[in-house]
C-alpha atoms as a PDB file:
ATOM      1  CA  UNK A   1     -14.040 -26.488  12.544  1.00  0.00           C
ATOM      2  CA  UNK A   2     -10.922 -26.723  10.438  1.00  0.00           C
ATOM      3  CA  UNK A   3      -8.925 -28.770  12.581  1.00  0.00           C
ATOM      4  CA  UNK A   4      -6.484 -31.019  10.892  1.00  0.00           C
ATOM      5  CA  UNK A   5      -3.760 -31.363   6.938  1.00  0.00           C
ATOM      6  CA  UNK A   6      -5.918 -33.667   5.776  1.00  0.00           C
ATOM      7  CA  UNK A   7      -9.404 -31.961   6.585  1.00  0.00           C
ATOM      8  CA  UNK A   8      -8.122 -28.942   4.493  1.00  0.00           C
ATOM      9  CA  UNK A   9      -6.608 -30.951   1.185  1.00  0.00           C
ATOM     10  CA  UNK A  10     -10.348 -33.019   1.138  1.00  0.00           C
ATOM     11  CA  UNK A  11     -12.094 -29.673   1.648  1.00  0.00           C
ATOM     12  CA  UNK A  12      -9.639 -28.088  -1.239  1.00  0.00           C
ATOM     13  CA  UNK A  13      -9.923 -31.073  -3.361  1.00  0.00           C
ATOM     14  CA  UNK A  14     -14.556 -30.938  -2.878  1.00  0.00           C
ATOM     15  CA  UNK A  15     -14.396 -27.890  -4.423  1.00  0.00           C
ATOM     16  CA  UNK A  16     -11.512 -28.321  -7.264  1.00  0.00           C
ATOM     17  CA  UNK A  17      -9.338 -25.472  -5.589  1.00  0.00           C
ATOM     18  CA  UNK A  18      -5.882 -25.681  -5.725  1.00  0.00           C
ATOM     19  CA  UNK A  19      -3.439 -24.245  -3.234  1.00  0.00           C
ATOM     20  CA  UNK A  20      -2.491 -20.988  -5.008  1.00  0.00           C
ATOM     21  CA  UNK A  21      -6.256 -20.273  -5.074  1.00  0.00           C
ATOM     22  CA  UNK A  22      -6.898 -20.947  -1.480  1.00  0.00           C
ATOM     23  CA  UNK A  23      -4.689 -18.303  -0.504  1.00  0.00           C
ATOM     24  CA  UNK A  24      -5.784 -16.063  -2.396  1.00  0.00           C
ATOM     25  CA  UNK A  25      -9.164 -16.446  -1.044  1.00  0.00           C
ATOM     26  CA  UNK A  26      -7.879 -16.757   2.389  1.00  0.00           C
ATOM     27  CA  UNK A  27      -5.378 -13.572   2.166  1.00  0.00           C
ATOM     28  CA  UNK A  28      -2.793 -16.353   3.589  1.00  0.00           C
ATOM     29  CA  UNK A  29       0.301 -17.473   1.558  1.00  0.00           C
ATOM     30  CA  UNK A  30       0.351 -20.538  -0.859  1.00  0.00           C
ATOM     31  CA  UNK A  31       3.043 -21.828   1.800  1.00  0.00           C
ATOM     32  CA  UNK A  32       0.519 -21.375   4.460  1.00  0.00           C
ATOM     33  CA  UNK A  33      -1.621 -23.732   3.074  1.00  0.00           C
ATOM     34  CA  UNK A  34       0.878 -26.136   1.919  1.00  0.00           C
ATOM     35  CA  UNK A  35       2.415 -26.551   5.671  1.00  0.00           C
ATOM     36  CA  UNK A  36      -1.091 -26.546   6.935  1.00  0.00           C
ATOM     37  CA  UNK A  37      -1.352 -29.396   5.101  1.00  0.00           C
ATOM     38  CA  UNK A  38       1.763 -31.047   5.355  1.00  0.00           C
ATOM     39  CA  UNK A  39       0.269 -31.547   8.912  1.00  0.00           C
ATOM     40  CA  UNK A  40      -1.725 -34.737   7.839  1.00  0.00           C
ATOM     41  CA  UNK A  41      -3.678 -35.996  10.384  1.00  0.00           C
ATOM     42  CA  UNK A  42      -2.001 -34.166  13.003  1.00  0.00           C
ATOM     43  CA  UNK A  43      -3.648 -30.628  14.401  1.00  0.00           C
ATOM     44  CA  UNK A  44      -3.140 -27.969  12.714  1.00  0.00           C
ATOM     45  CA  UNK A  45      -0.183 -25.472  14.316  1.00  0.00           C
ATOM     46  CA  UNK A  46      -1.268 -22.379  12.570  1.00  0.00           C
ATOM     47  CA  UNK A  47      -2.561 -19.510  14.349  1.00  0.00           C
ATOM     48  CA  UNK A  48      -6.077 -19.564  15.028  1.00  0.00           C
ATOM     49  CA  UNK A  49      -7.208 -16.210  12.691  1.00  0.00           C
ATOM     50  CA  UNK A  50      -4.966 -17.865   9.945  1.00  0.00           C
ATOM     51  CA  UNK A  51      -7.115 -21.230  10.284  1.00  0.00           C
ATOM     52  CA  UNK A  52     -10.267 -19.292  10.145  1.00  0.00           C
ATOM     53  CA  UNK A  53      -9.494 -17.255   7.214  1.00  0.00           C
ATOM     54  CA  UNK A  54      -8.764 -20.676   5.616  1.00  0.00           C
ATOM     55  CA  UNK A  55     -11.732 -21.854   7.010  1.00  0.00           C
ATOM     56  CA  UNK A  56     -14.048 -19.399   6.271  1.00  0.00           C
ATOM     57  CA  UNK A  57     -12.851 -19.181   2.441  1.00  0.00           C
ATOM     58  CA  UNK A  58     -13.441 -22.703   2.042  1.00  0.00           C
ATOM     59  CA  UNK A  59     -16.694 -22.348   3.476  1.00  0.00           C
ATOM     60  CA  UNK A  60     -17.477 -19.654   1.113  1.00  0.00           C
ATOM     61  CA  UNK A  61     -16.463 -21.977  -1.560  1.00  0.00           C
ATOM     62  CA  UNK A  62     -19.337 -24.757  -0.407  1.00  0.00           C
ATOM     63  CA  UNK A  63     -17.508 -26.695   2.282  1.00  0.00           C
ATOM     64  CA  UNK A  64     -19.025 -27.799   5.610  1.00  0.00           C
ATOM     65  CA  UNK A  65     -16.757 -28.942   8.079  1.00  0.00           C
ATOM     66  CA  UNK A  66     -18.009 -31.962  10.056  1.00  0.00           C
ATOM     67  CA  UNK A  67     -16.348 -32.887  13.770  1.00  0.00           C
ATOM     68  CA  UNK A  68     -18.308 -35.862  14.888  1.00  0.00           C
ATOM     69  CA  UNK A  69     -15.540 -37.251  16.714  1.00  0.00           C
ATOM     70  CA  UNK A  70     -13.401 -37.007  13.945  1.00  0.00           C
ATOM     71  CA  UNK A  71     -12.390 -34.554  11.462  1.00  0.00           C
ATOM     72  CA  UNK A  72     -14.307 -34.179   8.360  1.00  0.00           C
ATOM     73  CA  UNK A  73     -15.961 -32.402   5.308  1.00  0.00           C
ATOM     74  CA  UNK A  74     -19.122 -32.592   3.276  1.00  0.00           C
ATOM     75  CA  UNK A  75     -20.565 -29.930   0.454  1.00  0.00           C
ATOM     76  CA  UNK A  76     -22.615 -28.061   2.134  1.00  0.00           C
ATOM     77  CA  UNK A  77     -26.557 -28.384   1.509  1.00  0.00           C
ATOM     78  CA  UNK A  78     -27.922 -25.523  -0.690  1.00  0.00           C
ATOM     79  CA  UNK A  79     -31.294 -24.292  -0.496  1.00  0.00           C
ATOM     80  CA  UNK A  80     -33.828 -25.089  -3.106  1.00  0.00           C
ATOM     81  CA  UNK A  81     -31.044 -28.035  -4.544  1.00  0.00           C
ATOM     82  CA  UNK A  82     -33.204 -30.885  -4.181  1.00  0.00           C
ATOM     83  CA  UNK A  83     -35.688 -31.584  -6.898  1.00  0.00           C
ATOM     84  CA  UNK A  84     -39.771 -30.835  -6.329  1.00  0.00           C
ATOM     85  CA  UNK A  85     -38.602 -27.400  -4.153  1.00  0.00           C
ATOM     86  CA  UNK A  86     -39.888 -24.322  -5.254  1.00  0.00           C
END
């Protein structure tokens, strides 16, 4: 889960989206994202259907988020990526 600033700028910046196309994927405002993110390491403040729409946008974009005991993100693993699959 989307939990912290800096989980959502290293999500944004796995995929190459910028702030202004976050939103608009998210139906959220550019400002949104920018205090989301202003957050750092701290949790997030946002309301929880704003930080799934953020989430879930990201997600669609090829983000997984990781919470292993601490925040993180990965690309997510496609099917039929790795060579020799048919």
């Amino acid at each position: 889960m989307l939990t912290t600033g800096n989980q959502l700028r290293a999500a944004r910046s796995l995929v190459a989206m910028d702030q202004v196309s976050l939103a608009s994927a998210s139906g959220v405002s550019a400002n949104t994202i920018r205090s989301m993110e202003a957050r750092g390491a701290e949790t997030l403040s946002s309301g929880l259907d704003t930080i799934k729409r953020v989430q879930i946008a990201l997600e669609a974009a090829g983000v997984e988020f990781l919470n292993h005991g601490q925040p993180g993100v990965r690309l997510a693993k496609r099917h039929g990526a790795t060579s020799g699959e048919s």
